[in-house]
Protein backbone atom coordinates (compact mmCIF):
# COMPACT_ATOMS: atom_id res chain seq x y z
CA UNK A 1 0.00 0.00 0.00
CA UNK A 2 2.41 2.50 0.99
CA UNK A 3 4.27 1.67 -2.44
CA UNK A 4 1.33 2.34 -3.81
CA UNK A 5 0.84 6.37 -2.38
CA UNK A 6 4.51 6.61 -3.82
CA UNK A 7 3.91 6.05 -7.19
CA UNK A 8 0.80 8.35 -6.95
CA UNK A 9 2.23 10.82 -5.71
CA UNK A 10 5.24 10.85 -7.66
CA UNK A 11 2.78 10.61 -10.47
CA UNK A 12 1.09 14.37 -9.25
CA UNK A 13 3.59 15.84 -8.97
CA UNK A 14 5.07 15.08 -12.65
CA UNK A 15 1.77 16.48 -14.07
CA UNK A 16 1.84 19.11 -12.05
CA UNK A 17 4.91 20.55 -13.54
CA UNK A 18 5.06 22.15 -16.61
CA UNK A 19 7.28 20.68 -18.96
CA UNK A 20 10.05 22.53 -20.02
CA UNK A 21 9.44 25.02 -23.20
CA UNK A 22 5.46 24.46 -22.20
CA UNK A 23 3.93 27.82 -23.48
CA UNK A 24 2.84 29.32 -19.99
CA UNK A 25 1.60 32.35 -21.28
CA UNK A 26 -1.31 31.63 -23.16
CA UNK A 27 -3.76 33.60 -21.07
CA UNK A 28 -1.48 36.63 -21.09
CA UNK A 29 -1.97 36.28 -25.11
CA UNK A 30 -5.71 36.03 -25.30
CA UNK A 31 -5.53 39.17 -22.59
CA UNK A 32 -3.00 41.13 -25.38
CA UNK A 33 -5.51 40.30 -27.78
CA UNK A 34 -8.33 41.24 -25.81
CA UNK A 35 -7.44 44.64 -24.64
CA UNK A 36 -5.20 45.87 -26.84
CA UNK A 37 -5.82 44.91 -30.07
CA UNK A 38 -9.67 43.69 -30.91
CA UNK A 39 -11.52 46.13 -31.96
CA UNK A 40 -14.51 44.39 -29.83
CA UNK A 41 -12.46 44.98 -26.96
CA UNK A 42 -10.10 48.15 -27.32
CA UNK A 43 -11.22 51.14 -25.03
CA UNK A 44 -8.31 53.55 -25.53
CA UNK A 45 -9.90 55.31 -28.49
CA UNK A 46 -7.77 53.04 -30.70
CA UNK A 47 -8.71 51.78 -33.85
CA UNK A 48 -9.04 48.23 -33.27
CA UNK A 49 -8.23 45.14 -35.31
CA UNK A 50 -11.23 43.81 -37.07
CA UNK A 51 -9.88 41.08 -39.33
CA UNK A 52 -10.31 37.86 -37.66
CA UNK A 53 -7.55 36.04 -39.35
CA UNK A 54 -4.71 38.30 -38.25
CA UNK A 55 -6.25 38.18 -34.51
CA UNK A 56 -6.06 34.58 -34.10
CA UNK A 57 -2.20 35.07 -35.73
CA UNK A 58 -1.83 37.22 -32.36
CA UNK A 59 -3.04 34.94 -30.06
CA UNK A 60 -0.69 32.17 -31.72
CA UNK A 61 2.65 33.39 -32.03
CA UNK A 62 4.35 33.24 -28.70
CA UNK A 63 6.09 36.97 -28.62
CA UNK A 64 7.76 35.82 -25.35
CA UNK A 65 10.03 33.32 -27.85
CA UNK A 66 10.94 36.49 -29.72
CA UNK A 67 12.26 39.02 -26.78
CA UNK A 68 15.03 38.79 -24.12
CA UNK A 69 14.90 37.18 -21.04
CA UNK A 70 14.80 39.96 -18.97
CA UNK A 71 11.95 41.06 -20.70
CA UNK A 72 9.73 37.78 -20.55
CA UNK A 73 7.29 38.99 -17.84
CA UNK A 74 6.59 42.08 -19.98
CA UNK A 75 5.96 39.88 -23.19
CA UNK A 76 2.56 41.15 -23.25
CA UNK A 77 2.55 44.29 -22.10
CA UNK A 78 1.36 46.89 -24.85
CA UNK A 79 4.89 48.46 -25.46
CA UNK A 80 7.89 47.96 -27.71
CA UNK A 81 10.93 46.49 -25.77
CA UNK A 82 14.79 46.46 -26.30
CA UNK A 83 16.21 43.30 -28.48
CA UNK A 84 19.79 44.57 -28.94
CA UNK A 85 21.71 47.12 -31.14
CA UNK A 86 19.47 49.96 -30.69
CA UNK A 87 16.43 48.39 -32.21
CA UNK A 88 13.01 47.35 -30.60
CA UNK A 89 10.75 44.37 -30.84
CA UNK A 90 7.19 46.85 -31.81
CA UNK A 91 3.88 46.85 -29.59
CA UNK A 92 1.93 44.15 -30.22
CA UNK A 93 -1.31 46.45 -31.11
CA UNK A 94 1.09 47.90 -33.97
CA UNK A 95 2.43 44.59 -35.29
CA UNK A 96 -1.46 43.68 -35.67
CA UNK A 97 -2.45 47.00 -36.77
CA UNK A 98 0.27 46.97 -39.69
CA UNK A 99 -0.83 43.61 -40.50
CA UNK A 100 -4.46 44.54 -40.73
CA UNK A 101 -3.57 47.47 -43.23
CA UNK A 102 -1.50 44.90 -45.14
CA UNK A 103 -4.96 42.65 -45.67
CA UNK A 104 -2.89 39.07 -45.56
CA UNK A 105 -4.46 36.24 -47.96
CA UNK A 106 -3.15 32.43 -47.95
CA UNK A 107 -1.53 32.71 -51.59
CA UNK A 108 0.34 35.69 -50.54
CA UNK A 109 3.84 36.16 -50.80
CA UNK A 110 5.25 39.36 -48.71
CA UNK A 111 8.51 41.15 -48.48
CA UNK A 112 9.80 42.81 -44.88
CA UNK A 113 12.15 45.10 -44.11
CA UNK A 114 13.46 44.91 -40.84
CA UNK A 115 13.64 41.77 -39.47
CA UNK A 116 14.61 42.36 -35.84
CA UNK A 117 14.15 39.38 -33.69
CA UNK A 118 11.67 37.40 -36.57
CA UNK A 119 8.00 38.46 -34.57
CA UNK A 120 6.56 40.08 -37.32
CA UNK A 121 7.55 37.80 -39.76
CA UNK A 122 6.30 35.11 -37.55
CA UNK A 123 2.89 36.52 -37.36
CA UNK A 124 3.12 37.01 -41.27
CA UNK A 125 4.12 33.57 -41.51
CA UNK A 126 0.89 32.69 -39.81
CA UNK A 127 -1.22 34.15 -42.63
CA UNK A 128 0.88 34.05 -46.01
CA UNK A 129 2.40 31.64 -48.39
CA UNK A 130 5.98 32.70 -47.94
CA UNK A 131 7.69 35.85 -45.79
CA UNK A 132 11.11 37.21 -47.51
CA UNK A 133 12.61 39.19 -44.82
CA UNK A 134 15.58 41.49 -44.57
CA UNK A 135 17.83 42.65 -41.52
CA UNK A 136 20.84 44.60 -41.56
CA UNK A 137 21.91 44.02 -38.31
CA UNK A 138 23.93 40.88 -39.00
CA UNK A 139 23.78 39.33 -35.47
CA UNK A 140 20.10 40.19 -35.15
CA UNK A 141 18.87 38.49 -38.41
CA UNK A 142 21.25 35.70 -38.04
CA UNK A 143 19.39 34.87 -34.35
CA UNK A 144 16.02 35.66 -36.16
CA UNK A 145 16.46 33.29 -38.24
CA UNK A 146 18.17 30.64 -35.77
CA UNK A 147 14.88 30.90 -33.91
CA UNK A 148 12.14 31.15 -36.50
CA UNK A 149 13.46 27.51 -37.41
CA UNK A 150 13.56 26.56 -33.41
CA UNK A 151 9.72 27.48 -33.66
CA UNK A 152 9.22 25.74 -37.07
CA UNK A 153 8.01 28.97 -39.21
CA UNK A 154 9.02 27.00 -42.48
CA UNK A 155 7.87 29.67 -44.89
CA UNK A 156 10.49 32.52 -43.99
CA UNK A 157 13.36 32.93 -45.40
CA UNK A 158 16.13 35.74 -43.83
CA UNK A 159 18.75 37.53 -45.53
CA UNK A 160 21.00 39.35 -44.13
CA UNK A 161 21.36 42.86 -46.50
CA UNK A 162 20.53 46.32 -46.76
CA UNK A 163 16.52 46.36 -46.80
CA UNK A 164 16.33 49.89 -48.50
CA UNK A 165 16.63 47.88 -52.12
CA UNK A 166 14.45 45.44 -51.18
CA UNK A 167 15.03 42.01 -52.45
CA UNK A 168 14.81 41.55 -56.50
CA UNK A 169 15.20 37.83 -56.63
CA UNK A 170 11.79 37.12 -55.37
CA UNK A 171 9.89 40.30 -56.41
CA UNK A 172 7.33 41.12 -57.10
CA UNK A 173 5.35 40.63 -54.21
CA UNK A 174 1.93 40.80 -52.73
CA UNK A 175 2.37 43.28 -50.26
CA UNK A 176 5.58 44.76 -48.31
CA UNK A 177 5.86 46.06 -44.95
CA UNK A 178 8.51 47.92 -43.38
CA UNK A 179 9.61 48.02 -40.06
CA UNK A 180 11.93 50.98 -39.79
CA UNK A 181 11.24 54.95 -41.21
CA UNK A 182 13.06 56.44 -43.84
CA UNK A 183 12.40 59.52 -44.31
CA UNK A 184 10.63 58.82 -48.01
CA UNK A 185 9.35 55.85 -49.49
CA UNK A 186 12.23 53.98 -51.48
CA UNK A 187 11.20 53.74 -55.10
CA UNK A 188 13.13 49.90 -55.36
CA UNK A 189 10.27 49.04 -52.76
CA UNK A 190 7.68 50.18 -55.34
CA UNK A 191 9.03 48.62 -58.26
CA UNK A 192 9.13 45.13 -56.38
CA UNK A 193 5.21 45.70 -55.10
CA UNK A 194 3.06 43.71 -57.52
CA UNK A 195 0.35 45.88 -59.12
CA UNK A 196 -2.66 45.57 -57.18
CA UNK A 197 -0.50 45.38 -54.05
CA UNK A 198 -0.30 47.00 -50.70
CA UNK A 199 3.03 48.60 -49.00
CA UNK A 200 2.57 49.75 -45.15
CA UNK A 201 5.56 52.14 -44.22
CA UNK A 202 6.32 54.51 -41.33
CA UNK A 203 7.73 57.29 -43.31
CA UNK A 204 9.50 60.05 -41.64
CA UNK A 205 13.26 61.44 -39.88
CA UNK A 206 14.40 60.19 -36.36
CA UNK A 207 13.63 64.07 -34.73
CA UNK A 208 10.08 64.32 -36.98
CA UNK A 209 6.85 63.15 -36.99
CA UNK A 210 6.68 59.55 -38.60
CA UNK A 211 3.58 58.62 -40.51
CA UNK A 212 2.30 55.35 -40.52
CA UNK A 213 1.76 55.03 -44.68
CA UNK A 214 -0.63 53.06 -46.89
CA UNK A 215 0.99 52.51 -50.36
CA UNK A 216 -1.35 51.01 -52.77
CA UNK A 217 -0.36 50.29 -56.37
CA UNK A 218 -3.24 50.04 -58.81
CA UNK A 219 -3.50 47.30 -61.07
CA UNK A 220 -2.31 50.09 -63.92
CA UNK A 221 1.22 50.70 -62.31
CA UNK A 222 -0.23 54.04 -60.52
CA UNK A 223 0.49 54.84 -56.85
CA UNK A 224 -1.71 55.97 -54.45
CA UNK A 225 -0.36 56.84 -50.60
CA UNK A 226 -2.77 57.61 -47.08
CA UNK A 227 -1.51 58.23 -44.10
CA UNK A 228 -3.23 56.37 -41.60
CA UNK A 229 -1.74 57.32 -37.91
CA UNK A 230 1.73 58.70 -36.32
CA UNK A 231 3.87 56.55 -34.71
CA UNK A 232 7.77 56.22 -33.55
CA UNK A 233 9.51 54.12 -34.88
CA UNK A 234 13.58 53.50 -35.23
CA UNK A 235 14.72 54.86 -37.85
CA UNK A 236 15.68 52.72 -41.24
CA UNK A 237 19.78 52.13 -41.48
CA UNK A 238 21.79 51.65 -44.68
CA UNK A 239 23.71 52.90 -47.57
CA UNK A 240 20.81 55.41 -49.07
């Protein structure tokens, strides 16, 4: 008998632990999604995030895999955080919101600039065919990459290059989205956008207002641009 009790209670107290890499915050995602982003939810005067698709995206991809370990606990909270090198990891309700404007479809192939630790990507991944993505920052896009394969996002690649130019090989593409401000759209990003695509850009200098951008490139070839809100965001690095 007493045998017995041993084995059951070695047996609680194996399921009562977590195993390890068990995603732990998965109430702290629905919350994110919740409060911050859904527009059923969202009581800041925001403009929430209607399109279903991209708000179940939110509540999958674990951002906790995607920031430092000092910043776990604050995974969720509705702010960007530090990832290195002077760049951030952006707020969750923008990373939605910019996805949103993007309008995502299955057969979609999209271009990013701006890799930074792989998040955005990820959440693209969750909603596209295949994410291109570029970083500059040659230890950040080389650990983007080593952990977008650690969480099995198959349909990203990463290159490590000079985003400004885009990425020719594979253009042109669906839709684009940038994740750093220049201070004017670049024209290589327009000539890769496939006509009848959409390009989502904060546009703008470090010490100026940035404008979140809509670029939209009729089916003719035309362009038309709407800015949609301000933001901050770090500004885009490279040779231009």
């Amino acid at each position: 008998m007493k045998r017995f009790f041993l084995i059951l209670a070695t047996f609680l107290v194996c399921i009562a632990i977590p195993s390890q890499g068990a995603d732990t915050f998965d109430d702290d995602r629905k919350w994110m999604v919740k409060t911050q982003i859904d527009a059923e939810g969202i009581t800041d005067g925001r403009i929430g995030v209607k399109n279903k698709s991209v708000l179940e995206a939110m509540r999958r991809v674990l951002r906790h895999e995607f920031v430092p370990d000092r910043y776990k606990s604050q995974s969720y909270v509705d702010m960007p955080l530090p990832i290195g090198y002077d760049q951030t990891i952006s707020q969750p309700y923008i990373v939605a919101y910019m996805t949103e404007l993007l309008d995502p479809k299955k057969e979609h192939k999209v271009l990013e600039v701006g890799t930074g630790s792989g998040y955005q990507a990820a959440v693209l991944a969750e909603l596209v065919k295949h994410v291109y993505t570029i970083e500059i920052i040659k230890e950040l896009g080389e650990s983007a990459e080593e952990r977008l394969k650690r969480l099995a996002y198959k349909n990203v690649t990463v290159k490590i290059g000079d985003g400004y130019f885009g990425w020719e090989e594979h253009a042109p593409y669906d839709a684009i989205i940038v994740t750093a401000a220049p201070d004017h759209i670049p024209p290589m990003l327009l000539h890769q956008l496939k006509p009848g695509g959409k390009l989502v850009i904060p546009v703008g200098g470090r010490f100026r207002v940035q404008n979140l951008t809509l670029v939209q490139k009729t089916e003719a070839g035309s362009v038309m641009t709407r800015q949609v809100m301000p933001v901050v965001f770090v500004p885009l690095t490279g040779k231009h």
